[in-house]
Protein backbone atom coordinates (compact mmCIF):
# COMPACT_ATOMS: atom_id res chain seq x y z
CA UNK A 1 0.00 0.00 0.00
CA UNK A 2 3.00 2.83 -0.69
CA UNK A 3 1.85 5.83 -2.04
CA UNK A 4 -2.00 5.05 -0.74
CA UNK A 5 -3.67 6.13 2.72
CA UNK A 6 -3.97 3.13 5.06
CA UNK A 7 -8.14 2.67 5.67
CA UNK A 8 -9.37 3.10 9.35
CA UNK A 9 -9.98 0.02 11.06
CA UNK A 10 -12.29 0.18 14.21
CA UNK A 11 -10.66 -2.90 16.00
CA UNK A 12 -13.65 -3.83 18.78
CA UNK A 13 -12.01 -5.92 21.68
CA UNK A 14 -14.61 -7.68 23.68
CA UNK A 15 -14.79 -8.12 27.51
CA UNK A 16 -16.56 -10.58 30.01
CA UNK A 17 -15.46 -11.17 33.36
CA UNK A 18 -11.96 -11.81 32.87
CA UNK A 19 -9.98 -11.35 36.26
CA UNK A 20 -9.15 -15.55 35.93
CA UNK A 21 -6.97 -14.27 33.49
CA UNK A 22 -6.12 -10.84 33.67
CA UNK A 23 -2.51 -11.07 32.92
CA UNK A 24 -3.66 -12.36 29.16
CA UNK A 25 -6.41 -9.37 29.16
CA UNK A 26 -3.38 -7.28 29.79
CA UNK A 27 -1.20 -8.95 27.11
CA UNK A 28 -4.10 -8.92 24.40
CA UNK A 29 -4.55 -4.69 25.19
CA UNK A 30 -0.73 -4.00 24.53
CA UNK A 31 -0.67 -5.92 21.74
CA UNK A 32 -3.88 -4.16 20.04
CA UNK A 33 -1.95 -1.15 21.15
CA UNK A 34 1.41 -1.67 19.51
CA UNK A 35 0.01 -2.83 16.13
CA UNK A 36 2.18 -2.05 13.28
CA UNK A 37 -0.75 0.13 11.57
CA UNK A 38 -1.37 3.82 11.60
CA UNK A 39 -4.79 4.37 11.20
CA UNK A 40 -6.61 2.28 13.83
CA UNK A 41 -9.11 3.02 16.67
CA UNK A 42 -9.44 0.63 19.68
CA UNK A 43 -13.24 0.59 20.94
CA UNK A 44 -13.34 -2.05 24.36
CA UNK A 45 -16.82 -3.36 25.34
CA UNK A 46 -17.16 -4.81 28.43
CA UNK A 47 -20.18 -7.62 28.26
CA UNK A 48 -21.51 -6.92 31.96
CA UNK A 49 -18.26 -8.00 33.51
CA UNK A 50 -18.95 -8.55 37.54
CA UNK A 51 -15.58 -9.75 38.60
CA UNK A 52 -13.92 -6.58 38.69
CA UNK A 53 -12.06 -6.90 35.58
CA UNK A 54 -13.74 -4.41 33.76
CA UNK A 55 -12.64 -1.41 36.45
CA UNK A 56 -9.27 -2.42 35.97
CA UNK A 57 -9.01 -2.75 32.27
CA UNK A 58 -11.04 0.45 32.22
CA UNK A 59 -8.17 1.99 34.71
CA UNK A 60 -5.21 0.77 32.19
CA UNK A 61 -7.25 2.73 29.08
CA UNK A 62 -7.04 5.69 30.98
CA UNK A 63 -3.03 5.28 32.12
CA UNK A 64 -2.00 3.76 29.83
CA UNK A 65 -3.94 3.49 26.50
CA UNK A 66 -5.11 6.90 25.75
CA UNK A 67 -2.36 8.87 25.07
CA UNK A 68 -0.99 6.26 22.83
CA UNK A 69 -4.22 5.96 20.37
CA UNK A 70 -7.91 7.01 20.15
CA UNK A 71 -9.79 4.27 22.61
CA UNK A 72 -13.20 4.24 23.29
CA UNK A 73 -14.05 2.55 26.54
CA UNK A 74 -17.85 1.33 27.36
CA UNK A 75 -19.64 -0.89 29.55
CA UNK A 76 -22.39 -2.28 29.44
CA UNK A 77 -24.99 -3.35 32.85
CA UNK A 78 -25.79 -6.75 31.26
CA UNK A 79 -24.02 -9.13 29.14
CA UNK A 80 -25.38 -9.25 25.93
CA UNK A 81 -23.33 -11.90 24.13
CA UNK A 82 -20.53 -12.22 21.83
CA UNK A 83 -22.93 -10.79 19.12
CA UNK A 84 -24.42 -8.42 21.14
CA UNK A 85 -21.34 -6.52 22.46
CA UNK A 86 -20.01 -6.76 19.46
CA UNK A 87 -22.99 -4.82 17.84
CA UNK A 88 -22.44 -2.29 20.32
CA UNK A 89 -19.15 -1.80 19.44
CA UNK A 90 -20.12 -1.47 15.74
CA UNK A 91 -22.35 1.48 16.64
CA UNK A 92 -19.31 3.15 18.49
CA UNK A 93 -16.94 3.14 15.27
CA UNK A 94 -15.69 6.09 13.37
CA UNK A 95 -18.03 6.63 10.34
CA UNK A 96 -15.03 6.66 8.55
CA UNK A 97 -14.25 2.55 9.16
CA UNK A 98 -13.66 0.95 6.16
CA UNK A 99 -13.02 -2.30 8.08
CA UNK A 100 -13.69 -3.99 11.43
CA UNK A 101 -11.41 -6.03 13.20
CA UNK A 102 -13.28 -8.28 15.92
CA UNK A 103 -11.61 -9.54 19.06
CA UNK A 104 -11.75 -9.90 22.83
CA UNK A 105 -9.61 -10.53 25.86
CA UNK A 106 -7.52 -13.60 25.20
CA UNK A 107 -5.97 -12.97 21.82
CA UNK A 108 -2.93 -11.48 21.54
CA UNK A 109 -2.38 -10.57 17.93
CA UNK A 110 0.87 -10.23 16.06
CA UNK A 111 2.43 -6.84 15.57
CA UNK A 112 1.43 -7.32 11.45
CA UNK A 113 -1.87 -9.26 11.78
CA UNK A 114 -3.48 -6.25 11.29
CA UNK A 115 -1.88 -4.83 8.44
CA UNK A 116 -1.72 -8.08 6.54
CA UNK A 117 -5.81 -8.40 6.74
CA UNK A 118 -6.04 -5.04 5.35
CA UNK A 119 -3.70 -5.49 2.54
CA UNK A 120 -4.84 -9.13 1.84
């Protein structure tokens, strides 16, 4: 893609009670957050998390996160599925998305994953 502008990608990272495992939550945000592609927003819905985990991931966006990209950060009172909060999330995205990247707490993508789906 030299010489073209790189397409926004709303990447929506999806949430539910994950303190079991917060240490991979942790690893999945900072690799979302140091993908090797410039014109990304990060838009984190937690499902009606009651563990906890979402006021901690929701602490780590606002430490950590913001000043490194454009993260949106909502939560939602009930859990309304993998669909569901993922439908949310859609609504959240920049009107200028051309693509959506789906994913939630427990993958930790590559520094080029995203990049390579845009390109392939």
């Amino acid at each position: 893609m030299s010489g073209k502008l790189w397409p926004k990608v709303s990447v929506i990272w999806l949430n539910y009670n994950s303190i079991h495992a917060i240490d991979i939550a942790f690893k999945s945000l900072e690799a979302v957050a140091n993908l090797n592609y410039p014109n990304f927003e990060l838009i984190i819905v937690d499902n009606g998390s009651t563990d906890g985990s979402a006021q901690i991931i929701e602490k780590i966006v606002y430490e950590k996160l913001r000043s490194k990209m454009n993260v949106k950060f909502v939560r939602l009172k009930r859990n309304l599925g993998f669909t569901g909060g993922n439908n949310i999330g859609y609504r959240l995205k920049d009107p200028d998305s051309k693509y959506i990247m789906l994913t939630h707490n427990d993958v930790i993508p590559y520094p080029k994953s995203l990049r390579l789906l845009v390109e392939f």
